[in-house]
N, C-alpha and C. Protein backbone atom coordinates (compact mmCIF):
# COMPACT_ATOMS: atom_id res chain seq x y z
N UNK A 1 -3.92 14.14 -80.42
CA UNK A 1 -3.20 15.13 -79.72
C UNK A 1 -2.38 14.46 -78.62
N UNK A 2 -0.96 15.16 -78.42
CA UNK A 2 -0.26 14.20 -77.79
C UNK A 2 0.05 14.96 -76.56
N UNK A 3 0.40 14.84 -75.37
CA UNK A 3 1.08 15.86 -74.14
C UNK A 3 2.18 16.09 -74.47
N UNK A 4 2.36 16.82 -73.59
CA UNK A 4 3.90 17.61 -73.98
C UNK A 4 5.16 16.78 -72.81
N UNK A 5 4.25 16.17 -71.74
CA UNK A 5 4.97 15.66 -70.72
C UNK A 5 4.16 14.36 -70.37
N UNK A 6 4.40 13.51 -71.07
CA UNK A 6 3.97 12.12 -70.58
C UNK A 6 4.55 11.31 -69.24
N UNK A 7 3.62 10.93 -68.46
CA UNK A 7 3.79 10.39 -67.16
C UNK A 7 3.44 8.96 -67.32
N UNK A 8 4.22 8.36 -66.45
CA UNK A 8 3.82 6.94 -65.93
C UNK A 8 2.92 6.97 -64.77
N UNK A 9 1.77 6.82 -64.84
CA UNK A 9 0.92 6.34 -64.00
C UNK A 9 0.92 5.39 -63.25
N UNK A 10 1.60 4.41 -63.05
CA UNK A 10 2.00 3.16 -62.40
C UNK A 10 3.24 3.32 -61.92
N UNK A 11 3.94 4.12 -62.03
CA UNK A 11 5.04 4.43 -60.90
C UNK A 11 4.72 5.45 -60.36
N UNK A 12 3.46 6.15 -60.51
CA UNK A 12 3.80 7.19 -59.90
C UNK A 12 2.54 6.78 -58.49
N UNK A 13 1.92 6.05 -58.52
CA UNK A 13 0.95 5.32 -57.48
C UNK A 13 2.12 4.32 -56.37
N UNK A 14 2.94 4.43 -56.97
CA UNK A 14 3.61 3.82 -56.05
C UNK A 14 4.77 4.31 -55.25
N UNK A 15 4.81 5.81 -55.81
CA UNK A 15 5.57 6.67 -54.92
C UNK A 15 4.93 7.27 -53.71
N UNK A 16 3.43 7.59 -54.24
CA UNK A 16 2.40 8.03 -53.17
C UNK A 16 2.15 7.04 -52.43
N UNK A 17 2.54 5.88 -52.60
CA UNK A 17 2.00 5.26 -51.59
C UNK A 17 3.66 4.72 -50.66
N UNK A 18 4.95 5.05 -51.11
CA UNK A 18 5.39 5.08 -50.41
C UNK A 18 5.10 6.19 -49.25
N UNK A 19 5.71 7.68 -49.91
CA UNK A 19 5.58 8.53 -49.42
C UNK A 19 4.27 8.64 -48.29
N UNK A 20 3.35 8.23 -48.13
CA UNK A 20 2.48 8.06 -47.29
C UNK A 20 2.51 7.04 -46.28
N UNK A 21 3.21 6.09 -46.54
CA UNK A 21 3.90 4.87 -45.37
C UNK A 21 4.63 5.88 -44.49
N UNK A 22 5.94 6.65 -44.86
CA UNK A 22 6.78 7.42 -44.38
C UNK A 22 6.34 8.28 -43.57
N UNK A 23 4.79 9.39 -43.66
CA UNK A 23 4.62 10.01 -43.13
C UNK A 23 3.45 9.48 -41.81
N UNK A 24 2.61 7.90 -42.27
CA UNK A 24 2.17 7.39 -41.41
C UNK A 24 3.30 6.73 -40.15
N UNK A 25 4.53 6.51 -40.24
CA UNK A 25 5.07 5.98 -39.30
C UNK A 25 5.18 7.26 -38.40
N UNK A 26 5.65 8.55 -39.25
CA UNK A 26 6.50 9.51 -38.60
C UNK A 26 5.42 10.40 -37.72
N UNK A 27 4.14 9.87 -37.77
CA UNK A 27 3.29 10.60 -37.34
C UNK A 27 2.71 9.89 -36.15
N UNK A 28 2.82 8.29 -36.11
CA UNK A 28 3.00 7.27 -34.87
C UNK A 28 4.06 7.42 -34.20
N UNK A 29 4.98 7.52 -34.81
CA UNK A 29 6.54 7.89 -33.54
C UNK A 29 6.08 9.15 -32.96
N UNK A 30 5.82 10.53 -33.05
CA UNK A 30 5.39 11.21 -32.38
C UNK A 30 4.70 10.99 -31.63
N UNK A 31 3.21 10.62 -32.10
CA UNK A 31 1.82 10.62 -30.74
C UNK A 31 2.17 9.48 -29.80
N UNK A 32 2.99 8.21 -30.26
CA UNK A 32 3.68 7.52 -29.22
C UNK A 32 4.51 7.81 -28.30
N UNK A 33 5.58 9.05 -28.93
CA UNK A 33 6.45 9.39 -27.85
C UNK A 33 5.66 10.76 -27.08
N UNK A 34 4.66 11.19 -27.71
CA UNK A 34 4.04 12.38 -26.74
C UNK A 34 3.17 11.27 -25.69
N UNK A 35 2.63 10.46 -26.15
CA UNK A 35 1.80 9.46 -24.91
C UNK A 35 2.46 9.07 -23.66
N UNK A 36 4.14 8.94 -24.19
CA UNK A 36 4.76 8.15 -22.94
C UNK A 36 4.95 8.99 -22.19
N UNK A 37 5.49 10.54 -22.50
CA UNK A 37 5.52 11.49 -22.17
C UNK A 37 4.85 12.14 -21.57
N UNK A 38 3.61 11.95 -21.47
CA UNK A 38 2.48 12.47 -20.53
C UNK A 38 2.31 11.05 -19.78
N UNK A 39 2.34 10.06 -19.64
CA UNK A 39 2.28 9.08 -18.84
C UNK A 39 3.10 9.55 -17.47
N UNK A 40 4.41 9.73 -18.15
CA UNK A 40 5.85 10.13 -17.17
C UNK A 40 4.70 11.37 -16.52
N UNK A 41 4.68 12.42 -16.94
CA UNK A 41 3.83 13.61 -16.23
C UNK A 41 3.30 13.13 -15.18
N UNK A 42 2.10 12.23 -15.32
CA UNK A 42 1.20 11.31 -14.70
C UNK A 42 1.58 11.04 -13.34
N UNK A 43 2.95 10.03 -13.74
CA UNK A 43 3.52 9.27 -12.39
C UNK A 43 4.33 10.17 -11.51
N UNK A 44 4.81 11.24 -12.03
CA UNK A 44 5.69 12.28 -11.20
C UNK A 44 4.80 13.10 -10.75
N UNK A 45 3.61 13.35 -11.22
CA UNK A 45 2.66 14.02 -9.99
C UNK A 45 1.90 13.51 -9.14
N UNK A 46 2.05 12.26 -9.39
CA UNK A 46 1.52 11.35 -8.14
C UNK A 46 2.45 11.21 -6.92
N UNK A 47 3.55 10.78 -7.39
CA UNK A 47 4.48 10.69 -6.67
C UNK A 47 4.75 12.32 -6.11
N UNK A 48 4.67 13.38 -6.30
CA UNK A 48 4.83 14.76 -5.66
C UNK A 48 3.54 14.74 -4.96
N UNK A 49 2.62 14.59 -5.32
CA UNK A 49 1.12 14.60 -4.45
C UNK A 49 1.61 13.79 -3.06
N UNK A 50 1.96 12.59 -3.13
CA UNK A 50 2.28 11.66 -1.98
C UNK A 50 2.91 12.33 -0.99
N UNK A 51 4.31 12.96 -1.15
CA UNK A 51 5.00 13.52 -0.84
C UNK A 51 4.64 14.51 0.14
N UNK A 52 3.75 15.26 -0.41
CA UNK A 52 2.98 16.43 0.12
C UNK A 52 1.40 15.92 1.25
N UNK A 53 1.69 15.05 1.11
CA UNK A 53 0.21 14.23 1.42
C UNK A 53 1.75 13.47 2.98
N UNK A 54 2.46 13.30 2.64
CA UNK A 54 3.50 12.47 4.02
C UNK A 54 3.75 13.70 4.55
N UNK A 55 4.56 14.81 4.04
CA UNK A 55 4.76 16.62 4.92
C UNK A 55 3.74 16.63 5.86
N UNK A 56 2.26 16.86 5.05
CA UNK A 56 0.98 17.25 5.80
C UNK A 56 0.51 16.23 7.15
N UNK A 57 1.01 15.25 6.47
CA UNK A 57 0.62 14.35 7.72
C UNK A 57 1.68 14.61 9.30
N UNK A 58 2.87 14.43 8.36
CA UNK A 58 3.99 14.85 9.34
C UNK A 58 3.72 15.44 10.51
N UNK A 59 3.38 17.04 9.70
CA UNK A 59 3.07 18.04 10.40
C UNK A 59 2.19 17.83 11.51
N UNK A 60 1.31 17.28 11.05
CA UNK A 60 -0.35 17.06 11.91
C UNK A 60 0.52 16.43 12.94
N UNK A 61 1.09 15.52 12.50
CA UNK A 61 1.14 14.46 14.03
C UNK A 61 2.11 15.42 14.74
N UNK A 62 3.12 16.69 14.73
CA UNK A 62 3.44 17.67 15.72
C UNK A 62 2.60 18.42 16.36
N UNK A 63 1.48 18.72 15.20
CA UNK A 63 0.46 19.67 16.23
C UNK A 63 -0.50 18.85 17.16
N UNK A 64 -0.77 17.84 16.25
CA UNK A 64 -1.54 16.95 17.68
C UNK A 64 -0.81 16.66 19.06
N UNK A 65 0.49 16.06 18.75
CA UNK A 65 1.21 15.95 20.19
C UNK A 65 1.48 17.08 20.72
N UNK A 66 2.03 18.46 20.35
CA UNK A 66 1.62 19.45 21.36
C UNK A 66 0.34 20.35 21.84
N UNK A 67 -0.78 20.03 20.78
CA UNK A 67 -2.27 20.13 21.70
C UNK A 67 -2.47 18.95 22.61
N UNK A 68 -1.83 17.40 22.30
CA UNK A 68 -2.30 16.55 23.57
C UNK A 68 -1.84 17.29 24.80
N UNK A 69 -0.44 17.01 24.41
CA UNK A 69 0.10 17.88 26.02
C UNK A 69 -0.19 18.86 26.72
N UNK A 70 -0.89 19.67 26.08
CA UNK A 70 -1.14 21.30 26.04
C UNK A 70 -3.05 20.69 27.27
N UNK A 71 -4.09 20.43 26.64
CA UNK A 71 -4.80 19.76 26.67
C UNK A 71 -5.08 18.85 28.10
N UNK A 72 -4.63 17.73 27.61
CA UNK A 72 -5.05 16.68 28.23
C UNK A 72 -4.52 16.60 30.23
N UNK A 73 -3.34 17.15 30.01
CA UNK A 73 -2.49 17.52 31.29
C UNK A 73 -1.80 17.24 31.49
N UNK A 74 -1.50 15.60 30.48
CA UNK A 74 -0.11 14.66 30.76
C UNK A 74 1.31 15.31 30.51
N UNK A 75 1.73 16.44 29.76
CA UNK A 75 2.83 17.27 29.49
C UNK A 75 3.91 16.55 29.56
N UNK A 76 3.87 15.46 28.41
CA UNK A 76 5.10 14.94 28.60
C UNK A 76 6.74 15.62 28.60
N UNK A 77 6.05 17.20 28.23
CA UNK A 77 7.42 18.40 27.81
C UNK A 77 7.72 18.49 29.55
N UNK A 78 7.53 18.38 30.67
CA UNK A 78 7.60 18.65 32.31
C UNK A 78 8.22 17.60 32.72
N UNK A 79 8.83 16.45 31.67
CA UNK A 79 8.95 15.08 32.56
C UNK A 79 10.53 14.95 32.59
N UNK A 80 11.34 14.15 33.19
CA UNK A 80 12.46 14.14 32.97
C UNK A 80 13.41 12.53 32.32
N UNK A 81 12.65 11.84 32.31
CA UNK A 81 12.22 10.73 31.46
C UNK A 81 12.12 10.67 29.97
N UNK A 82 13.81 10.81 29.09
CA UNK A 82 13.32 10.96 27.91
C UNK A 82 14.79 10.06 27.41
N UNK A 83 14.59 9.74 25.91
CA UNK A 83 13.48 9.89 24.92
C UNK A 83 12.38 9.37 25.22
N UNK A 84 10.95 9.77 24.83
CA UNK A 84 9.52 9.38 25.17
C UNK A 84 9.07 9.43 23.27
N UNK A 85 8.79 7.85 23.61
CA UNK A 85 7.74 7.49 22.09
C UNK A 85 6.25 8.02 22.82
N UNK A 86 5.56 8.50 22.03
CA UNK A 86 4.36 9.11 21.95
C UNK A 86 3.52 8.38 21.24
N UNK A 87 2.49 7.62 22.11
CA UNK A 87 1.52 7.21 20.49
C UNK A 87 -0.08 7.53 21.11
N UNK A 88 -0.03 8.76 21.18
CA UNK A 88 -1.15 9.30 21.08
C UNK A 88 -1.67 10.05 19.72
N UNK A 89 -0.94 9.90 19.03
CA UNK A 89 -1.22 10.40 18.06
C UNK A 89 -2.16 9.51 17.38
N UNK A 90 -3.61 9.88 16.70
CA UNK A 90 -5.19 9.27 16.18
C UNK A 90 -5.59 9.83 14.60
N UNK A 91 -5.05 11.18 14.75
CA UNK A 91 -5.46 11.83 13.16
C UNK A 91 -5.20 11.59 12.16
N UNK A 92 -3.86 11.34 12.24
CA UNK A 92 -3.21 10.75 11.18
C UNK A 92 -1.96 9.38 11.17
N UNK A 93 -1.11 8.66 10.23
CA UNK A 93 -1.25 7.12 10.26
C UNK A 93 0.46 7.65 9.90
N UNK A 94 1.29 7.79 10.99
CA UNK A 94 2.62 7.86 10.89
C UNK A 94 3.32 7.08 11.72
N UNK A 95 4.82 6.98 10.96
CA UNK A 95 5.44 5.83 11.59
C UNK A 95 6.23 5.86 13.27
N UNK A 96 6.14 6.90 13.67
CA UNK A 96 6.69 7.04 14.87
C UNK A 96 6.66 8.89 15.39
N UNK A 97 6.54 8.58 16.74
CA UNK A 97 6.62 9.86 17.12
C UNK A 97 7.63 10.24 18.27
N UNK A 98 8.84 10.90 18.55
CA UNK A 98 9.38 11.07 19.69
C UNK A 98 10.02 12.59 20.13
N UNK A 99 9.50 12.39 21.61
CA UNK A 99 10.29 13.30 22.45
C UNK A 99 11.74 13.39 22.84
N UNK A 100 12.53 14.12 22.76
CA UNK A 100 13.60 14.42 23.17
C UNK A 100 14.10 15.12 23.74
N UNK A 101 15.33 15.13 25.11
CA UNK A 101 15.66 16.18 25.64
C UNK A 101 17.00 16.63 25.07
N UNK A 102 16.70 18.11 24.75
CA UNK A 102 18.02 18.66 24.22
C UNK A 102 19.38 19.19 25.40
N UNK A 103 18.61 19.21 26.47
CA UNK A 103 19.73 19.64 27.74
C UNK A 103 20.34 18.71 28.10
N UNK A 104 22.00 19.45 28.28
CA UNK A 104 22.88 18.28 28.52
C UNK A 104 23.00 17.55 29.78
N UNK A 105 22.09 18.10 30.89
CA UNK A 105 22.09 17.90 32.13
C UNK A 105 20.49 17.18 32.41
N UNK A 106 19.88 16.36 33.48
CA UNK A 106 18.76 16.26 33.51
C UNK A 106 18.11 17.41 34.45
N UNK A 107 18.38 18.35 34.64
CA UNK A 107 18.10 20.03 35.39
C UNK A 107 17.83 20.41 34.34
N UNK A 108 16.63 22.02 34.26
CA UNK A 108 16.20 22.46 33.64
C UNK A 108 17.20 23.69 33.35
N UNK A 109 17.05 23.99 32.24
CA UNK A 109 18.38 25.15 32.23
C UNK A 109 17.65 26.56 31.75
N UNK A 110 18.70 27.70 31.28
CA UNK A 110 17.66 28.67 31.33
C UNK A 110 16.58 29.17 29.98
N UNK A 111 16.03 29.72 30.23
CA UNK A 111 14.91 29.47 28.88
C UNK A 111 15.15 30.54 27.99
N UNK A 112 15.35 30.06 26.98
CA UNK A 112 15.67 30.81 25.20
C UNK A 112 14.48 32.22 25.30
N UNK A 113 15.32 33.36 24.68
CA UNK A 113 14.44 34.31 24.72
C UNK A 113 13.20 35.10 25.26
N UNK A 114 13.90 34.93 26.76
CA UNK A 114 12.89 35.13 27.51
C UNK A 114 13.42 36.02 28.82
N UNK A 115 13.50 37.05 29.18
CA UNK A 115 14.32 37.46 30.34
C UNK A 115 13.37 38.07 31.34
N UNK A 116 12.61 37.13 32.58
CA UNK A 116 12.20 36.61 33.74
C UNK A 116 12.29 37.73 34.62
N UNK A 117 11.90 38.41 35.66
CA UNK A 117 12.44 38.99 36.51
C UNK A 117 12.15 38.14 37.49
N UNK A 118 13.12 37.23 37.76
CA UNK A 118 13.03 35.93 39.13
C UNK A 118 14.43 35.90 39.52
N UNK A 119 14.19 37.06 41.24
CA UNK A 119 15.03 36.60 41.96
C UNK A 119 15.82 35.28 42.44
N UNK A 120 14.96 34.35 42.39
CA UNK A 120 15.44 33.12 43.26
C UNK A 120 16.22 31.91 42.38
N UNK A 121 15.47 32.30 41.08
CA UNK A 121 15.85 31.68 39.63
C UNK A 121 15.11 30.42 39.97
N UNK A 122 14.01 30.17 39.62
CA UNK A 122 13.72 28.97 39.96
C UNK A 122 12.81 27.95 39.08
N UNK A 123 12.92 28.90 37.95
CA UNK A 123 11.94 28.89 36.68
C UNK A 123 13.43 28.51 35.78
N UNK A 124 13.30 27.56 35.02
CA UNK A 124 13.77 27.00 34.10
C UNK A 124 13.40 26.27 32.88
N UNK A 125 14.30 26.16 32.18
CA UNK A 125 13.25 25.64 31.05
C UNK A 125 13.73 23.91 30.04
N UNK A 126 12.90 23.20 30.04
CA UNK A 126 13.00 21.56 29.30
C UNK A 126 13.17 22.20 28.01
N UNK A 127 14.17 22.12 27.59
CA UNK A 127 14.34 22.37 25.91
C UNK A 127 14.34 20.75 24.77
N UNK A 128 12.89 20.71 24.74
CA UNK A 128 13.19 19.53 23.93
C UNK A 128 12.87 19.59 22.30
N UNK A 129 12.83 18.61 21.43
CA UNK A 129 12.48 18.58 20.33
C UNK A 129 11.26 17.27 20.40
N UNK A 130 10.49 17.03 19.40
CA UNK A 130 9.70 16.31 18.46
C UNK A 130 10.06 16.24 17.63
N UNK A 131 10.10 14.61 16.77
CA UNK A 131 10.69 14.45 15.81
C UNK A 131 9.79 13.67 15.09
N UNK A 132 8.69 13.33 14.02
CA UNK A 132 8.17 12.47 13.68
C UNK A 132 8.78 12.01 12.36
N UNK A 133 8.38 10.48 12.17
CA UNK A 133 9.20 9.57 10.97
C UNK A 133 7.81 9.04 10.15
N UNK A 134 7.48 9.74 9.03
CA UNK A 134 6.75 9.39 7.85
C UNK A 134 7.14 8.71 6.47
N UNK A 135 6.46 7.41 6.41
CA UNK A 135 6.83 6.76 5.05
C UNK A 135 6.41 6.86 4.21
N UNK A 136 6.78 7.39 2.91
CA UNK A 136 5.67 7.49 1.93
C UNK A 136 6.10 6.87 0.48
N UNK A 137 5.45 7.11 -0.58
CA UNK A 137 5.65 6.31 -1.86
C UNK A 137 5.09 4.55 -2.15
N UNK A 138 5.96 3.85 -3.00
CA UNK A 138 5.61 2.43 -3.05
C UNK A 138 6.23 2.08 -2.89
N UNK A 139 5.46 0.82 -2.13
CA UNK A 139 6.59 0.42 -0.32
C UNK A 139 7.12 1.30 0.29
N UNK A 140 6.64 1.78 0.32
CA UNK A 140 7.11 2.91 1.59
C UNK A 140 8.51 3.19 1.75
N UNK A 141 9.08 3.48 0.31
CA UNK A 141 10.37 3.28 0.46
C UNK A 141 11.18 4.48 0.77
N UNK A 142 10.68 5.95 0.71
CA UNK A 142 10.76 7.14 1.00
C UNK A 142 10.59 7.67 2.57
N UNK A 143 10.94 8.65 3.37
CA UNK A 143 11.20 9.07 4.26
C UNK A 143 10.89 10.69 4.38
N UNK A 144 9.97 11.08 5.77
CA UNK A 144 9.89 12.56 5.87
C UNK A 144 10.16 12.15 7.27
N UNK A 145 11.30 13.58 7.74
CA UNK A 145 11.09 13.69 9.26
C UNK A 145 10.81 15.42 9.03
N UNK A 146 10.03 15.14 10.26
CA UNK A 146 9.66 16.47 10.74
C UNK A 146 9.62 17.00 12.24
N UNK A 147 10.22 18.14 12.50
CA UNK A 147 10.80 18.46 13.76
C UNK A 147 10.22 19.72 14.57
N UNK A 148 10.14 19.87 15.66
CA UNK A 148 9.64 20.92 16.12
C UNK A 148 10.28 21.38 17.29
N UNK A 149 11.01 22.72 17.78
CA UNK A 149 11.10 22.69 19.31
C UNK A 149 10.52 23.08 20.15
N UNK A 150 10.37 22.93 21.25
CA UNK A 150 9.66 23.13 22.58
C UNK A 150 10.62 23.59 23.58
N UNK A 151 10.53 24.70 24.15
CA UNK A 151 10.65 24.98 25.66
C UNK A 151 9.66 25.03 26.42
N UNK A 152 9.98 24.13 27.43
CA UNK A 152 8.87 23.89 28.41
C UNK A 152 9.40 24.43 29.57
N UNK A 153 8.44 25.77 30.50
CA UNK A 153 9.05 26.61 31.34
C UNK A 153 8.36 25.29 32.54
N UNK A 154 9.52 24.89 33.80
CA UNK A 154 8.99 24.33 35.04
C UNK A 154 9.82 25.12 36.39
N UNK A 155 9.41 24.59 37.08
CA UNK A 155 10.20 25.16 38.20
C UNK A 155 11.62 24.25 38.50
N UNK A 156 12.63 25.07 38.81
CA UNK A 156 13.65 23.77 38.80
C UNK A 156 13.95 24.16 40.31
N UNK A 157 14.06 23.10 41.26
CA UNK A 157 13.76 22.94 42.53
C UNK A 157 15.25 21.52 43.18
């Protein structure tokens, strides 16, 4: 008895085994390019973590320098002596901290949103800023500033 459709058996072992090369590569180019692809994920949320990790720090070192001042008694916001580097700052590991006076005069001028009932006018106000400089990434090749203002009410005499 004969078939009706005779096959070669020896070519046909060697189509399957192409055809299976083809789908083994095409199935390594994928999980290779999904690997690198989550690698990348990897390093861009590290690098955003950092980021957020230099903000936070930032921040801290504003609130610490206006609880020192607030605090301790030294008020460097009362002085007329500026710019003033600050390195009281302990909590956290930033690259600089400074005071600044925003008035164009070294007299205290009058104070933002605030309306006094003082005859004699004698209450004025230090309008300064804080500015801190945070490095972050590898090598520190990135930059956060962070700013805050202050009016400081004194007597201007």
């Amino acid at each position: 008895m004969e078939l009706a459709n005779p096959v070669n058996h020896r070519r046909q072992q060697g189509v399957v085994l192409v055809v299976a090369l083809v789908f083994l590569i095409s199935l390594t180019a994928v999980a290779s390019a999904l690997m690198l692809s989550s690698t990348t994920d990897i390093k861009m949320a590290g690098a955003s973590q950092e980021k957020v990790e230099a903000v936070q720090e930032a921040i801290s070192a504003l609130d610490e320098t206006i609880a020192d001042q607030i605090v301790d008694g030294t008020n460097l916001f009362a002085g007329t002596d500026f710019p003033q580097v600050v390195d009281s700052v302990q909590s956290v590991s930033v690259n600089d901290v400074t005071i600044t006076n925003n008035n164009t005069t070294t007299k205290p001028v009058g104070c933002p949103h605030t309306a006094l009932a003082s005859s004699s006018d004698k209450i004025g106000c230090n309008v300064l800023t804080i500015t801190v400089n945070n490095s972050y990434g590898r090598k520190n090749t990135s930059n956060i500033n962070a700013q805050a203002g202050i009016a400081q009410e004194v007597l201007d005499l």
